[in-house]
Protein backbone atom coordinates (compact mmCIF):
# COMPACT_ATOMS: atom_id res chain seq x y z
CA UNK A 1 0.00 0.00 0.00
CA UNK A 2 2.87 2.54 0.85
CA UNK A 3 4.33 1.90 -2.75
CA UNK A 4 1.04 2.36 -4.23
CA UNK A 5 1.09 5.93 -2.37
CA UNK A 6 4.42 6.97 -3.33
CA UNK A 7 4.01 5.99 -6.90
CA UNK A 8 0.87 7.92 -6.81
CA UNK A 9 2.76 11.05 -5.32
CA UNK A 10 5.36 10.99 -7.81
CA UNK A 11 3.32 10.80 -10.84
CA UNK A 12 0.44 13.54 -9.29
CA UNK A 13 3.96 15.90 -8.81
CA UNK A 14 4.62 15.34 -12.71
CA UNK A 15 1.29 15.28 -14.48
CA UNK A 16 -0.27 18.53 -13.08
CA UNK A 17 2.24 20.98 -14.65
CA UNK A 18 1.00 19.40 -17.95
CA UNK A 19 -2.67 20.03 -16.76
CA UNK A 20 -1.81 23.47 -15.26
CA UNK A 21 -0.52 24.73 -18.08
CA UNK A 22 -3.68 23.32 -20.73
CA UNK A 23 -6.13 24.84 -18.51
CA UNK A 24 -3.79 28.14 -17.96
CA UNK A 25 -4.17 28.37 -21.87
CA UNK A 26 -7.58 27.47 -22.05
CA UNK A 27 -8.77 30.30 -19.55
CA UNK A 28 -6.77 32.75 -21.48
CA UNK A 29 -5.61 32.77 -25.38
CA UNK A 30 -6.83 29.19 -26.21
CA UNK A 31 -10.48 28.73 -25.40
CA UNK A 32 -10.75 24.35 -25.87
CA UNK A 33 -14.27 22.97 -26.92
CA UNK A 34 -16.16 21.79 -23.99
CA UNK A 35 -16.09 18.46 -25.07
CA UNK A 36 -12.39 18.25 -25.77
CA UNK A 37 -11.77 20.18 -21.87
CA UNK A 38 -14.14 17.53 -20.37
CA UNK A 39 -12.35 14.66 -22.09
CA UNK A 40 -9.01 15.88 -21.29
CA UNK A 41 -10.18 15.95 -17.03
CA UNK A 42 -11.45 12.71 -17.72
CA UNK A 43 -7.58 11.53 -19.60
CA UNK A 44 -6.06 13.45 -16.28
CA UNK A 45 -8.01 10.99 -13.63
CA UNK A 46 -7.35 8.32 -15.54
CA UNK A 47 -3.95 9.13 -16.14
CA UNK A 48 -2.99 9.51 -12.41
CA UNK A 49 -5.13 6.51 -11.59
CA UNK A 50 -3.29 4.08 -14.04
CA UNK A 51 -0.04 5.30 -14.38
CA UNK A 52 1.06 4.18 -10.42
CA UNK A 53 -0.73 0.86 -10.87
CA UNK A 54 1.05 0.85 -14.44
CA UNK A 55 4.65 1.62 -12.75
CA UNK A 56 4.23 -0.59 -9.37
CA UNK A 57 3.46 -4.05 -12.31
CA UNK A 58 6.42 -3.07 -14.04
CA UNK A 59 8.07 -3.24 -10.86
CA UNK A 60 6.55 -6.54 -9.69
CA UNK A 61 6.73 -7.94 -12.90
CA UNK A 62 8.04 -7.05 -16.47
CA UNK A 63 11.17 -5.71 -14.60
CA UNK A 64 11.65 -9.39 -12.82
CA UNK A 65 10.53 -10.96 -15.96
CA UNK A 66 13.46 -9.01 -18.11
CA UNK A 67 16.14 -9.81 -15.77
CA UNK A 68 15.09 -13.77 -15.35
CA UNK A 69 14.64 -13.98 -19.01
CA UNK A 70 17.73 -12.27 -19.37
CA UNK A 71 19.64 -14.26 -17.20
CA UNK A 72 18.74 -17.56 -18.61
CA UNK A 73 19.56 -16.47 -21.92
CA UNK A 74 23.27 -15.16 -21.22
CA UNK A 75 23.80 -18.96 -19.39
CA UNK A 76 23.92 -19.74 -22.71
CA UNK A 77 28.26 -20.57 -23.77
CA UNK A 78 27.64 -20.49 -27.78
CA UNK A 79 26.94 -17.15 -29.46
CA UNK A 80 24.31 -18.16 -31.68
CA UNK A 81 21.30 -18.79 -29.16
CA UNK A 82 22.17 -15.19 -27.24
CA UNK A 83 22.20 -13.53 -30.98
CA UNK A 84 18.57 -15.87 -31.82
CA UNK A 85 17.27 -14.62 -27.85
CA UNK A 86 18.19 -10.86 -28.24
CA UNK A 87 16.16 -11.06 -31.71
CA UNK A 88 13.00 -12.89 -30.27
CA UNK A 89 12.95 -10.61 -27.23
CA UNK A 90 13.99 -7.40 -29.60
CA UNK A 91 10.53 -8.00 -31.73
CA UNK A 92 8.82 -9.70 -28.79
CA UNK A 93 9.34 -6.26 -26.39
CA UNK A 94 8.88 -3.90 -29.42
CA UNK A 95 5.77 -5.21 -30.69
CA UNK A 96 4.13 -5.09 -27.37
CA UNK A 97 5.56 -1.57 -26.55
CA UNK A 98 2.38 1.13 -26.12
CA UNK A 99 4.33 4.01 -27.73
CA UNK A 100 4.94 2.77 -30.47
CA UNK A 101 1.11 1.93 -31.39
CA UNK A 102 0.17 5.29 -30.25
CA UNK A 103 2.40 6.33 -33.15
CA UNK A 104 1.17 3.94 -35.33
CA UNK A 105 -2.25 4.78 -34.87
CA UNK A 106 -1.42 8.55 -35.48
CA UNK A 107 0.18 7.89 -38.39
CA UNK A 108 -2.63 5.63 -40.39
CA UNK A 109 -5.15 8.63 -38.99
CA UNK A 110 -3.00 11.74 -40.78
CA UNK A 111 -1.99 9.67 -43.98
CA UNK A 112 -5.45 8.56 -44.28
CA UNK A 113 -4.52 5.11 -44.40
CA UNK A 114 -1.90 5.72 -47.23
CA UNK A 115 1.13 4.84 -45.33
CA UNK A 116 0.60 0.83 -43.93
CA UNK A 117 1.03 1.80 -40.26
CA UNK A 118 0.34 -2.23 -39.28
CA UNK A 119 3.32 -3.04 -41.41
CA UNK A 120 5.64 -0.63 -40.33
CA UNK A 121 5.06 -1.88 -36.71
CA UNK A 122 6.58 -5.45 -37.74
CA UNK A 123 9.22 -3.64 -39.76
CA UNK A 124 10.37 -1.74 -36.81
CA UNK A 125 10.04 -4.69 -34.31
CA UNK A 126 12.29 -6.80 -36.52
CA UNK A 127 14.91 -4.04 -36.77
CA UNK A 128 14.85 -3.62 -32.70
CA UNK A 129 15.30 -7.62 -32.50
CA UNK A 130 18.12 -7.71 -34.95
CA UNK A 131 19.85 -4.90 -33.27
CA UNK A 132 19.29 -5.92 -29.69
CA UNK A 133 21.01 -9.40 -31.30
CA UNK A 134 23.74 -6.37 -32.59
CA UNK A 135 24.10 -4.85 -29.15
CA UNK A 136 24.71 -8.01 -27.10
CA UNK A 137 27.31 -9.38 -30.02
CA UNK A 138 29.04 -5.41 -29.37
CA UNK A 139 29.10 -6.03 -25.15
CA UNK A 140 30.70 -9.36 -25.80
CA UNK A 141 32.72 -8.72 -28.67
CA UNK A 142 34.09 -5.76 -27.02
CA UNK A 143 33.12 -3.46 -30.05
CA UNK A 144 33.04 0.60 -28.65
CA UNK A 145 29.86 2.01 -28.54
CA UNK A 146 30.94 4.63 -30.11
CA UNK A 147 32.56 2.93 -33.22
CA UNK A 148 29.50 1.03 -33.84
CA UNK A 149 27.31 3.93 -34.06
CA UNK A 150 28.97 6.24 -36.49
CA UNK A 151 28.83 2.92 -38.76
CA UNK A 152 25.15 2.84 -37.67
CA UNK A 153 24.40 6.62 -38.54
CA UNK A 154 26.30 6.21 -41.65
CA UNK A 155 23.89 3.64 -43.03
CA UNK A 156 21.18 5.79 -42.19
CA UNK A 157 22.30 8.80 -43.77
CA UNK A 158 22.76 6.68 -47.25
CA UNK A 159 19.42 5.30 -46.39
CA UNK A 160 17.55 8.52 -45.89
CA UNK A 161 18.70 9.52 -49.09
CA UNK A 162 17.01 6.64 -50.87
CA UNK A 163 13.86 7.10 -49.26
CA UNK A 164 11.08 8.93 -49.89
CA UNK A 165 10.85 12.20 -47.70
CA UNK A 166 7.53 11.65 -45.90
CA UNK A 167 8.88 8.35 -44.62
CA UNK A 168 11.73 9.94 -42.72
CA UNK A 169 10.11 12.59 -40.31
CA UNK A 170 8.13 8.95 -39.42
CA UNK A 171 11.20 6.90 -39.41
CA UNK A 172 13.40 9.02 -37.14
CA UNK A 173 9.17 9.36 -34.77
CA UNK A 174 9.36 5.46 -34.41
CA UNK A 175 13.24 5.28 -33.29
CA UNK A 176 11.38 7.03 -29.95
CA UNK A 177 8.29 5.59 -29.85
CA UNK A 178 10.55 1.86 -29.88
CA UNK A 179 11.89 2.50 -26.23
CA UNK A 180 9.01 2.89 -23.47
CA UNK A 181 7.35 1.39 -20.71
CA UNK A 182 7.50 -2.37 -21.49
CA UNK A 183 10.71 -2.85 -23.69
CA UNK A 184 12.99 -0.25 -21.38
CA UNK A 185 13.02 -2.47 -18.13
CA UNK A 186 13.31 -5.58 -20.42
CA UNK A 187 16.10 -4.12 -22.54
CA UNK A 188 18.21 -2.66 -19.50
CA UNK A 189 17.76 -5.81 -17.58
CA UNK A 190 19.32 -7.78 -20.68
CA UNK A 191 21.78 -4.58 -20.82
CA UNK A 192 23.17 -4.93 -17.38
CA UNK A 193 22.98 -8.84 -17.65
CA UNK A 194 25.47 -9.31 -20.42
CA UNK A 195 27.80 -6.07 -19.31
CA UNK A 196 27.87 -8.55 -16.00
CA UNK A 197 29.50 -11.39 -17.79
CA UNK A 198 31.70 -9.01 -19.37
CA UNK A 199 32.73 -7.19 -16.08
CA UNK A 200 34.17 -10.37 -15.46
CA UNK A 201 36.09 -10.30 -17.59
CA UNK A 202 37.93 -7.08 -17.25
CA UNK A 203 35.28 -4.50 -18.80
CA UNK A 204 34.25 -1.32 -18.02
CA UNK A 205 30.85 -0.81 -16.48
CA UNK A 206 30.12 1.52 -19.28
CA UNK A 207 29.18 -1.54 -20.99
CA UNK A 208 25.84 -1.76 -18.79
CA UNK A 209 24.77 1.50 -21.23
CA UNK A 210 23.88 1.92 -25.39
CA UNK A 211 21.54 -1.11 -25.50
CA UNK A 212 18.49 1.05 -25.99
CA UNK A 213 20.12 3.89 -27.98
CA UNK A 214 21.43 0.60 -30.15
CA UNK A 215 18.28 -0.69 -30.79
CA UNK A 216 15.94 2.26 -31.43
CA UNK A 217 18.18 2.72 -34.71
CA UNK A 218 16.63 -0.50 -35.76
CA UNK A 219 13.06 1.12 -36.09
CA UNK A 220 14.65 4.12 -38.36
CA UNK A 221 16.16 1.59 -40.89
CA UNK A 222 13.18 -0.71 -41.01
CA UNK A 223 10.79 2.68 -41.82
CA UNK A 224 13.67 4.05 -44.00
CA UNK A 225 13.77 0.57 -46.13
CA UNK A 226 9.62 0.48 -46.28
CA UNK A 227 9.89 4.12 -47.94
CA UNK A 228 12.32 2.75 -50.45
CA UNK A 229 9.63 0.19 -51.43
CA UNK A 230 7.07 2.17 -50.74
CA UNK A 231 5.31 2.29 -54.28
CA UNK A 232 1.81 4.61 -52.90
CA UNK A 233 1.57 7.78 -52.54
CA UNK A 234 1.58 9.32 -49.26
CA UNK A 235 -1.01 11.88 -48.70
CA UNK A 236 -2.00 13.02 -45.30
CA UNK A 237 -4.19 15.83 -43.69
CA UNK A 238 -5.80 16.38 -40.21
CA UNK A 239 -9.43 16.81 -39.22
CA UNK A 240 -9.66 19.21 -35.82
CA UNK A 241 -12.39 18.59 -33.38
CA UNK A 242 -15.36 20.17 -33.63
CA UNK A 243 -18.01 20.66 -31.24
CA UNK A 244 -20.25 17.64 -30.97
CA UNK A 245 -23.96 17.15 -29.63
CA UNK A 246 -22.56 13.94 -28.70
CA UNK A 247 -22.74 12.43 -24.84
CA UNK A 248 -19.04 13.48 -23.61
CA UNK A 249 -18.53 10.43 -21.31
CA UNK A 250 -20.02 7.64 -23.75
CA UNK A 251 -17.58 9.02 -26.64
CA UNK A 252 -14.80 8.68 -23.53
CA UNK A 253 -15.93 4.83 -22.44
CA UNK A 254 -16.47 4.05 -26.10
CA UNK A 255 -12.72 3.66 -26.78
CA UNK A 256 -11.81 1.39 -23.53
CA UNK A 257 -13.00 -1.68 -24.73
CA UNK A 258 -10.46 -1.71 -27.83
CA UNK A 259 -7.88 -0.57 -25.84
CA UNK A 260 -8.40 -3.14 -23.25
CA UNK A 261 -8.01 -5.46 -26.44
CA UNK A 262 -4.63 -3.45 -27.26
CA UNK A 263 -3.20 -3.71 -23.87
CA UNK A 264 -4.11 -7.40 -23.53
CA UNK A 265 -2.10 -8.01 -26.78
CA UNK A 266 0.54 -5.86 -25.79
CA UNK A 267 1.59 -7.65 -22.60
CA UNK A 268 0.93 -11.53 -23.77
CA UNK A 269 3.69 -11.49 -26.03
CA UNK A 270 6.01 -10.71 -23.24
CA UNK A 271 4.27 -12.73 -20.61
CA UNK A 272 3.94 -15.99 -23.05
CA UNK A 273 8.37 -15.77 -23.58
CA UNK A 274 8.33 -15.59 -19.62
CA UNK A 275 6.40 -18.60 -19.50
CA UNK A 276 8.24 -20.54 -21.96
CA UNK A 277 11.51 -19.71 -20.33
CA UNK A 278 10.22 -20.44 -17.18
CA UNK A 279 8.62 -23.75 -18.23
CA UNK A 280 12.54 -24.85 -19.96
CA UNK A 281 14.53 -23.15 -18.03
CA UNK A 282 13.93 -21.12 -14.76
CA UNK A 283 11.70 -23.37 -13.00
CA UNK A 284 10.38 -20.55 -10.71
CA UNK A 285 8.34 -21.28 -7.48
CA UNK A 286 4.53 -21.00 -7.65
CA UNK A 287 4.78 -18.26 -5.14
CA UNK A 288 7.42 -16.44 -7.68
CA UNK A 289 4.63 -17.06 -10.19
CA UNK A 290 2.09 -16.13 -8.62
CA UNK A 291 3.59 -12.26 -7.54
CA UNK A 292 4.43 -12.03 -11.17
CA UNK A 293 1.53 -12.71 -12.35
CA UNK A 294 -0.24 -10.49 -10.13
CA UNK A 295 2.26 -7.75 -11.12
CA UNK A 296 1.61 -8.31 -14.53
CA UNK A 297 -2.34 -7.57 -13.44
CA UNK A 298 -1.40 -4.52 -12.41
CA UNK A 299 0.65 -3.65 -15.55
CA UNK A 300 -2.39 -4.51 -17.34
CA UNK A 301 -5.08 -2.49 -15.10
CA UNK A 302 -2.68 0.48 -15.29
CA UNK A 303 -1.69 0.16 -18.66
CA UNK A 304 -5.27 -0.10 -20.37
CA UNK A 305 -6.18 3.05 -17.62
CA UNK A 306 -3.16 5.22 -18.57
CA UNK A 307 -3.47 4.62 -22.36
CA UNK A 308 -7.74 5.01 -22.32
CA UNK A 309 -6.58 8.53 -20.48
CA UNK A 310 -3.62 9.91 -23.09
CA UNK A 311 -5.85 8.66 -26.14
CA UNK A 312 -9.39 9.40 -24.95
CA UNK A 313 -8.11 12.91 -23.29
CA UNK A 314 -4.82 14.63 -24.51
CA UNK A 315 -4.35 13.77 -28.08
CA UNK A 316 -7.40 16.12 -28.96
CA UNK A 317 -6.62 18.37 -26.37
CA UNK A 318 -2.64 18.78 -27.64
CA UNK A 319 -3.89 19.05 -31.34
CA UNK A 320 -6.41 21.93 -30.68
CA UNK A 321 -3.91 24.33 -28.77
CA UNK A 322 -1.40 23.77 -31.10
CA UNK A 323 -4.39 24.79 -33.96
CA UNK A 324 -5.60 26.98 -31.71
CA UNK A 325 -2.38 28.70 -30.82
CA UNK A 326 -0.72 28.96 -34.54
CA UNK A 327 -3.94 30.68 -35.47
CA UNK A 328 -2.23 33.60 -33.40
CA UNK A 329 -0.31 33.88 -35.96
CA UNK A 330 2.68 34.93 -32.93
CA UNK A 331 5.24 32.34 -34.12
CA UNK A 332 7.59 33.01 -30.92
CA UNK A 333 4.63 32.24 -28.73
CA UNK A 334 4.08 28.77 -30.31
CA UNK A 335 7.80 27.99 -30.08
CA UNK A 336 7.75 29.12 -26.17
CA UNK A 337 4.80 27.18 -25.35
CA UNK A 338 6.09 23.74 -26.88
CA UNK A 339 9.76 24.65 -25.44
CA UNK A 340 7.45 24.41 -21.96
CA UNK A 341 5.83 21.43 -22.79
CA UNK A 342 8.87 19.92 -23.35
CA UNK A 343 10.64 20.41 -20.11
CA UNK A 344 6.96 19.76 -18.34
CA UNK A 345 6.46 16.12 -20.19
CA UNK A 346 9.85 14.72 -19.06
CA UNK A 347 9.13 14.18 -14.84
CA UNK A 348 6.16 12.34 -16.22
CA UNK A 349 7.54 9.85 -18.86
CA UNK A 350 7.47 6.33 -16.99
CA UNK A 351 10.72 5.33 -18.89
CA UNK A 352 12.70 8.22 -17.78
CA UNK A 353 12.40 7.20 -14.46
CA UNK A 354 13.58 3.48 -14.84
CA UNK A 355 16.51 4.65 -16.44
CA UNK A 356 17.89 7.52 -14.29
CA UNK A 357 17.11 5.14 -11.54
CA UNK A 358 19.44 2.40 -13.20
CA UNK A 359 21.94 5.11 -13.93
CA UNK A 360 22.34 6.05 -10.46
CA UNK A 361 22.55 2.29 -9.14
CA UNK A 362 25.13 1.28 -11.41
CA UNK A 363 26.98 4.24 -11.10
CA UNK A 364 27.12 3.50 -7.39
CA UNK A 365 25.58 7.40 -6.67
CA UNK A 366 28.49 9.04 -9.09
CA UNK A 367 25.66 10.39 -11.10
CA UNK A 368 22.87 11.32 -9.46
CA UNK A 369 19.22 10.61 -11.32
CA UNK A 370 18.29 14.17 -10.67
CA UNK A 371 21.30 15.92 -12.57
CA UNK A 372 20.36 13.29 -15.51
CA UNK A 373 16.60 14.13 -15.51
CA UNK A 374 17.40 17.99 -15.43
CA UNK A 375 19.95 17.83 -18.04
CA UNK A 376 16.58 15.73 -20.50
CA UNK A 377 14.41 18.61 -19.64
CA UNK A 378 16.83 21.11 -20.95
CA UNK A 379 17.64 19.11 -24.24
CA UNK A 380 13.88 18.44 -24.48
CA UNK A 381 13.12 21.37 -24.42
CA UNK A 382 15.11 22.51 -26.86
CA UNK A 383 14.16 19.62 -29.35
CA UNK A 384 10.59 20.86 -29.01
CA UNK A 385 11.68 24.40 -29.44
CA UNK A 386 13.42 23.35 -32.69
CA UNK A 387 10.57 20.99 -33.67
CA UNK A 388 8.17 23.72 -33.82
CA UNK A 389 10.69 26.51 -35.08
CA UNK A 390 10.74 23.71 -38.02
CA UNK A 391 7.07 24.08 -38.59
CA UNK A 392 7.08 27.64 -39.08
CA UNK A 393 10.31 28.03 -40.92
CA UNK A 394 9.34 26.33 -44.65
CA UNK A 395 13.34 26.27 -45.49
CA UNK A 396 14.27 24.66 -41.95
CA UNK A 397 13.91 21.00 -42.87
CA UNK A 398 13.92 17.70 -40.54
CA UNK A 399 17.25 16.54 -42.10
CA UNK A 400 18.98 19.91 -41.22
CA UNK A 401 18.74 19.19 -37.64
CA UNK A 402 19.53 15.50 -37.76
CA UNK A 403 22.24 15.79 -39.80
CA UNK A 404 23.86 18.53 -37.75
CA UNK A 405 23.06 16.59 -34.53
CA UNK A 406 24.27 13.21 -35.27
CA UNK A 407 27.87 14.64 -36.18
CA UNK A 408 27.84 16.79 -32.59
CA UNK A 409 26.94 13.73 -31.03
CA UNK A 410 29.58 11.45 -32.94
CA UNK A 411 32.27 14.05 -32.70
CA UNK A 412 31.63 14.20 -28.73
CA UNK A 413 31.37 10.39 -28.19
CA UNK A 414 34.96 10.07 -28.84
CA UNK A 415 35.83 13.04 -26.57
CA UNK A 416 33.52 12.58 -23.53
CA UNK A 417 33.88 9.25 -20.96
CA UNK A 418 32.64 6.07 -22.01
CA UNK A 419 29.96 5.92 -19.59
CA UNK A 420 28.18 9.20 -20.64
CA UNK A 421 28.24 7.80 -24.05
CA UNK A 422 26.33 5.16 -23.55
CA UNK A 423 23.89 6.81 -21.39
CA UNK A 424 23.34 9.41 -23.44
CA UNK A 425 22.19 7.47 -26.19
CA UNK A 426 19.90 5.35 -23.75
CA UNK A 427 18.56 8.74 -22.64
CA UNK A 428 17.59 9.94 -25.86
CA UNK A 429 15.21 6.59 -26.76
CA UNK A 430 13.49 7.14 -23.49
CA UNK A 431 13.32 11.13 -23.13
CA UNK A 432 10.55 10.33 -26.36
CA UNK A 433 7.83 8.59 -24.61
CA UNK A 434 4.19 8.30 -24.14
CA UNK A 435 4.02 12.13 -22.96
CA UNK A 436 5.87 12.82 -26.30
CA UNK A 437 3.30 10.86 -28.36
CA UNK A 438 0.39 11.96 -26.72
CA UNK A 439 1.12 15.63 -25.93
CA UNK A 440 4.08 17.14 -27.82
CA UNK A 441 3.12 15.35 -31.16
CA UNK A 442 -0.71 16.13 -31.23
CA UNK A 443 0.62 19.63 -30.87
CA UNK A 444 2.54 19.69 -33.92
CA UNK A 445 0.05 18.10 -35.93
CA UNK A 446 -2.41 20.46 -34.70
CA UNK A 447 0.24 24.01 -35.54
CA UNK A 448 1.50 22.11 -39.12
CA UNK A 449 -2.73 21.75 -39.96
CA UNK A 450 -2.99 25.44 -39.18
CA UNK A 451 0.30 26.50 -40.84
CA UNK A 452 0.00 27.21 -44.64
CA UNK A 453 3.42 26.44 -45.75
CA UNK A 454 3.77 23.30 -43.47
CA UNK A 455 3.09 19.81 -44.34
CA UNK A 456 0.92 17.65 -41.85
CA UNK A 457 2.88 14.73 -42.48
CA UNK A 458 6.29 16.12 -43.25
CA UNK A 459 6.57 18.86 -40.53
CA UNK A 460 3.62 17.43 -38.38
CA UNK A 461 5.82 14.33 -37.69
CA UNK A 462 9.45 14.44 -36.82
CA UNK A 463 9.34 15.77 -33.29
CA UNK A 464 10.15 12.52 -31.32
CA UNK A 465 12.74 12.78 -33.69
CA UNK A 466 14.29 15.69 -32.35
CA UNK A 467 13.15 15.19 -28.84
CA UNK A 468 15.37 11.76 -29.54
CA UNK A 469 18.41 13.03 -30.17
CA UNK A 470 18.81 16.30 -28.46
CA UNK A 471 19.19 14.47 -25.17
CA UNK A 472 22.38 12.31 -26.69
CA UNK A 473 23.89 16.45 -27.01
CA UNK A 474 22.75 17.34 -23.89
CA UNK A 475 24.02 14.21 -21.75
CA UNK A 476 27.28 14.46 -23.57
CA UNK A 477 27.74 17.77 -22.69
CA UNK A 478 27.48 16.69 -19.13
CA UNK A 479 29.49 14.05 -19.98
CA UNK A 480 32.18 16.65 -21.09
CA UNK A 481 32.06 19.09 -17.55
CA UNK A 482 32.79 16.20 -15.70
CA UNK A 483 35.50 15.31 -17.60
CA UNK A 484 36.82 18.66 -17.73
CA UNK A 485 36.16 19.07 -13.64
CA UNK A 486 38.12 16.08 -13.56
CA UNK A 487 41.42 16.87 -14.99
CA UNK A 488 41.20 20.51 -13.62
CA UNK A 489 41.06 18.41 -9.51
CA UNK A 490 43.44 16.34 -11.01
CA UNK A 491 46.01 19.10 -11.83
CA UNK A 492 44.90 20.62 -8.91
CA UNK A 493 46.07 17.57 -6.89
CA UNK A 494 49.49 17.31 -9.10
CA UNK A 495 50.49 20.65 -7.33
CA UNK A 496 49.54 20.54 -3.70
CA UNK A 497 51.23 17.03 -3.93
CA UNK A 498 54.67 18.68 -5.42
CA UNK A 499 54.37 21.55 -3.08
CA UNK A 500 53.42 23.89 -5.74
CA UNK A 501 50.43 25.37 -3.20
CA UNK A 502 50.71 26.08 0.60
CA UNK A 503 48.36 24.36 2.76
């Protein structure tokens, strides 16, 4: 009951500066439908309901269930089944990951159906598992993190130039969307598993980071290779909300029942590998089973709660005060507002949370959570900034800002410690999250729908993008201060020690 009440605390403390600041714009330049403000109350109860259930399940189970799973796999002496494992839990994890259907279903709403959003969900899910399968060949192999993904970005720069453009803003959406609330305690627990054999060996513990930053590159080549083949037009275009005669609450209640069906089919995939494991391998008491499977309940209450609040409540509510607010026509006022959504959304993202909490553990307290969790609100904020600066800017394209990111962040990986490169690039997959789908996104679509010279589907998309990679700067700045702190106590030390300064 007492973790039930702090998880409850902790999420109320995040989600209310998102709510203060919707109804703060409602009550003055952004009037919302009454339907839409009712909804998004509704989304807000639901949200803080579900989303403590949803984090206290992870806990009791898909967080046990990763490192088990985990564990039994890396028993394993010959290469081949760890490199077959990482791929069935890579697609297994990915597929049942929340985000990345939110995404999904955004994406066959705006193109109208034109872009196959079912199929790029098993595209991206089989790029995760074959990367995951890369990533635990890299920790064992000993391959540098940051070796491996200059190779990685190089493929997808030749890729994104094959591709058609209004797969790429998508592509570079679904890289975020991959790493959230199911596959991040799975992928970390298989993360700090392997790095643990390694350690073992001799290894550095910076080995324990890059799994998820590894793996979300999966989902941008799988989207980047369906545009190559894509042979159908894309067309896309958003309808806003309008005011309906409709009962509020039954349009609210009418979605639950297919996401119930959603969140059932998101968790079986992960509980059914569990149980196979178990059943082969494990061997786990009933009373292990049974506290699982209870967790897993929870997941499933709080997940089907959480998700029937974001869809049912914020999506409309983002897209009409981003409509609402580029009607203004005061570009500097839409760029402010999203920079503040961005730093707002990143307390609240579930994912964040397991990581920086992981950080600090492994790290034995060297880097505190906090300093990591302020240094993803500033770069989030900043990526949103950018994101909607790209909007309003016809010239200022998605590429632009990639391209220019990826080399700071290459260039920096083989400057800063090893350890801040690997959670920096773990720290950009989860900084773009469910708050980033269901908030920051709907926001864009809304401003790029209002926004003459924007394209719905080629501006509208492409913030998780940005909100993906801004972190990896951000964290590797950090990275650098510490390093330069470092040497200047080291030098500092050199001299008292040779007499150079009177004590």
């Amino acid at each position: 009951m007492l973790q039930i009440k702090e998880k409850f605390k902790e999420i109320f403390y995040a989600v209310i500066p998102i709510v203060v600041v919707v109804l703060l714009l409602h009550f003055t330049i952004t009037p919302l439908g009454k339907d839409i403000l009712i909804k998004f109350l509704l989304g807000t109860v639901f949200v803080l309901i579900g989303m403590p259930l949803f984090l206290m399940g992870v806990d009791l189970s898909i967080t046990p269930m990763g490192e088990k799973v985990s564990g039994s796999l890396l028993k394993r002496k010959s290469l081949f089944p760890i490199i077959l494992g990482g791929i069935i839990i890579g697609f297994s994890v990915t597929i049942a990951e929340p985000d990345l259907h939110i995404l999904a279903g955004q994406v066959k709403d705006i193109t109208l159906g034109s872009m196959d959003s079912n199929l790029m969900v098993i595209l991206v899910s089989v790029g995760v598992g074959l990367m995951v399968a890369l990533a635990l060949v890299r920790v064992i192999k000993g391959v540098l993190l940051n070796i491996l993904m200059t190779v990685i970005y190089l493929v997808i720069f030749v890729l994104a130039i094959f591709s058609d453009p209004e797969f790429l803003a998508v592509a570079f959406d679904a890289s975020g969307s991959t790493t959230g609330s199911i596959s991040v305690p799975f992928l970390l627990a298989l993360s700090v598993g392997v790095s643990n054999l390694t350690r073992r060996k001799g290894n550095e513990e910076s080995d324990s980071f890059g799994m998820l930053g590894i793996a979300s590159t999966g989902a941008i080549i799988a989207v980047l290779a369906q545009g190559i083949f894509n042979e159908t037009k894309v067309t896309g275009n958003l309808t806003m909300h309008e005011f309906t005669n409709e009962n509020v609450l039954k349009m609210f209640f009418s979605n639950i029942p297919e996401v119930a069906l959603e969140g059932l089919l998101t968790l079986l995939p992960v509980i059914i590998i569990f149980l196979i494991v178990n059943t082969f391998s494990l061997k786990e008491s009933k009373r292990s089973l049974r506290n699982i499977m209870i967790g897993a309940l929870y997941t499933y209450i709080g997940l089907v709660l959480f998700l029937a609040g974001f869809n049912g409540g914020f999506i409309d509510a983002s897209r009409q005060l981003g409509y609402q607010i580029a009607a203004l026509e005061k570009d500097w006022l839409l760029i402010i507002i999203g920079i503040i959504l961005g730093v707002i959304i990143i307390p609240a993202e579930p994912s964040v949370r397991v990581l920086t909490r992981q950080i600090e553990d492994e790290t034995a307290g060297a880097i505190k959570s906090k300093t990591v969790l302020v240094a993803l609100c500033i770069g989030v904020g900043i990526a949103v900034g950018l994101s909607i600066m790209r909007i309003t800017i016809p010239s200022l394209q998605l590429w632009h800002i990639i391209l220019v990111a990826m080399i700071i962040v290459i260039i920096l990986s083989f400057i800063v410690p090893k350890i801040f490169v690997g959670i920096a690039y773990d720290s950009g997959g989860v900084a773009a999250g469910t708050l980033t789908a269901t908030v920051v996104l709907p926001f864009a679509h809304g401003a790029a729908q209002y926004i003459p010279s924007a394209s719905v589907v080629v501006d509208g998309f492409g913030v998780i993008a940005i909100v993906a990679i801004t972190p990896l700067i951000t964290i590797e700045i950090m990275g650098l201060i510490y390093k330069m702190s470092m040497i200047k106590q080291q030098k500092k030390s050199k001299k008292i020690e040779q007499g150079g300064i009177e004590i």
